[in-house]
Protein backbone atom coordinates (compact mmCIF):
# COMPACT_ATOMS: atom_id res chain seq x y z
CA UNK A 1 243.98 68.77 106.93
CA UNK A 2 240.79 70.39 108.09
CA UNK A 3 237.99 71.18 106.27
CA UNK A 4 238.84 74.40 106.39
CA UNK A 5 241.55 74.52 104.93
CA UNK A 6 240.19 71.81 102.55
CA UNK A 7 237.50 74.93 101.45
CA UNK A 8 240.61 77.48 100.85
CA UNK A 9 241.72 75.24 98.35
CA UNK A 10 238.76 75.65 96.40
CA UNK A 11 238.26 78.39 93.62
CA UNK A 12 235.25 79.33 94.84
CA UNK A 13 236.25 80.00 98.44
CA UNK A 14 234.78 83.80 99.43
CA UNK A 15 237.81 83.18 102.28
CA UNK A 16 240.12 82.77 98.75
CA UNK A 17 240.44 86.37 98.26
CA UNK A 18 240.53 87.51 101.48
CA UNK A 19 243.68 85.21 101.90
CA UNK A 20 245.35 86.56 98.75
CA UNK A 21 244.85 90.12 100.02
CA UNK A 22 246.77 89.52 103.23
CA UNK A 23 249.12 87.56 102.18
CA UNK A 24 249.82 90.03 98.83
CA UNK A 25 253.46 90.94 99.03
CA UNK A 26 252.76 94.22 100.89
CA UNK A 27 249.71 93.06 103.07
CA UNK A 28 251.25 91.65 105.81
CA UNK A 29 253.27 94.73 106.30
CA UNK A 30 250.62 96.96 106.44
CA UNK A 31 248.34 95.21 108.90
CA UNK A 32 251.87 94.52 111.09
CA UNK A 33 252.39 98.47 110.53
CA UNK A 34 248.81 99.42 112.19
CA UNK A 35 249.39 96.94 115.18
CA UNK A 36 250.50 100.44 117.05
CA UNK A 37 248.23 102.63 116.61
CA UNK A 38 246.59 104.42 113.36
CA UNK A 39 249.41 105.91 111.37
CA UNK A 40 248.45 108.85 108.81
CA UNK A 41 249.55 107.77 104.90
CA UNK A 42 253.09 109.07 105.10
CA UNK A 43 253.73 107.41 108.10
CA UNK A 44 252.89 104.23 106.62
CA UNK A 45 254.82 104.99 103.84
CA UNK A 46 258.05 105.91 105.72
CA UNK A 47 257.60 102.67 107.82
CA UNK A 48 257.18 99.90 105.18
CA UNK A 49 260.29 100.82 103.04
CA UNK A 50 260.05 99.72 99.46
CA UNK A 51 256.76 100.15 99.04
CA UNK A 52 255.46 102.75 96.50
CA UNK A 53 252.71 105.27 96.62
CA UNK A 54 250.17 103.28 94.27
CA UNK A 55 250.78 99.73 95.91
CA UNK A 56 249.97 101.29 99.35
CA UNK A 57 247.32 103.07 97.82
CA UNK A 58 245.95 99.85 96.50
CA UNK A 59 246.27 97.78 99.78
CA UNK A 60 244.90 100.27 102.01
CA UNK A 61 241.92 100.82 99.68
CA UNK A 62 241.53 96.69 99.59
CA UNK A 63 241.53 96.69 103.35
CA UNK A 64 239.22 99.35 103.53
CA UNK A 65 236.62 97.35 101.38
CA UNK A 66 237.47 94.56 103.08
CA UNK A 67 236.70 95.62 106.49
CA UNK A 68 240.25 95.34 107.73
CA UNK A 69 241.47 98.65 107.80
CA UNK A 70 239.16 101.67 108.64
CA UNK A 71 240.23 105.39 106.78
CA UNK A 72 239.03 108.54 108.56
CA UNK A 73 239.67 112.11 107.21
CA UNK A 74 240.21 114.71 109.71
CA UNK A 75 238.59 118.17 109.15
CA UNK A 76 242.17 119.92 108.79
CA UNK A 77 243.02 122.16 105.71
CA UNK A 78 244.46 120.62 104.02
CA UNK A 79 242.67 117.08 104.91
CA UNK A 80 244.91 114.76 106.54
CA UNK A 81 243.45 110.73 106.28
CA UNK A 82 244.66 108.54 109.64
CA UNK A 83 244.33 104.52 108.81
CA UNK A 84 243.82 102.19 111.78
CA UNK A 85 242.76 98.59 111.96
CA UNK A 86 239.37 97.40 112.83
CA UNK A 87 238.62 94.86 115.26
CA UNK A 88 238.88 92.55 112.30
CA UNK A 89 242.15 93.29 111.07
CA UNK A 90 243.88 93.66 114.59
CA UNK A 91 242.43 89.67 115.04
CA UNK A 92 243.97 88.80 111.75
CA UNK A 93 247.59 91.03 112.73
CA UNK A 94 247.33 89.14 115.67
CA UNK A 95 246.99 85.81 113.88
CA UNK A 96 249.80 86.64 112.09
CA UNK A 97 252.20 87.39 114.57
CA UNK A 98 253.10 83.68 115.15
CA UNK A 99 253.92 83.36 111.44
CA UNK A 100 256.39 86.29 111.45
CA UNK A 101 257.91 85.64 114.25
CA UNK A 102 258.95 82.05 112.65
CA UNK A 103 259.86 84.17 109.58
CA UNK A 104 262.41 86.53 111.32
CA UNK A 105 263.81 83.24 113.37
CA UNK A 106 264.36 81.25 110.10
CA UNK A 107 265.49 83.88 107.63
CA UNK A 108 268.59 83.72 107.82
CA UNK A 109 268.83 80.19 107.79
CA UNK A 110 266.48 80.09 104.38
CA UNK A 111 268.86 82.21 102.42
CA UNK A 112 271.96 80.35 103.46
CA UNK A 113 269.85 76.95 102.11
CA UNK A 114 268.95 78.98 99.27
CA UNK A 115 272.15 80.90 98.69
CA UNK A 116 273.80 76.81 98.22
């Protein structure tokens, strides 16, 4: 194990909370969602199905603070709000890419383990 990830398994790791925010149970899915292009709050919506209005809400504004995510308003009445990934969170969508791709080749075989 690296020392690394030796220091994420500390409470005190700033890199702690940054790792629970992606990895939340609709972070992934929003970063993955941006990888095309910025997407206006709907969009996002319609494209991560499942996901309510306040839990989006939440992880965009988390991202935001975070630096992952950047939210711009566009002068249009009424306001519409596009969302796009920062340089930051396109390196961490890419870094996760690997990850779900193992995830979509494995599924299946998971639940039929699980499913036993």
């Amino acid at each position: 194990m690296t020392a690394e990830t030796q220091a994420l398994l500390q409470r005190d790791c700033p890199g702690r909370a940054l790792l629970d925010h992606i990895t939340g149970k609709w972070g992934v899915l929003v970063l993955t969602s941006l990888t095309e292009g910025p997407l206006r709050f709907h969009q996002l919506r319609a494209r991560i199905e499942g996901v309510s209005d306040k839990m989006l809400t939440q992880t965009l504004r988390t991202f935001a603070s975070d630096g992952l995510v950047e939210r711009t308003v566009l002068p249009t009445a009424p306001p519409s709000v596009l969302y796009e990934l920062t340089d930051l969170g396109a390196e961490a969508a890419r870094e996760l890419e690997p990850f779900l791709r193992w995830v979509r080749a494995t599924a299946s075989a998971a639940m039929a383990v699980a499913a036993s």
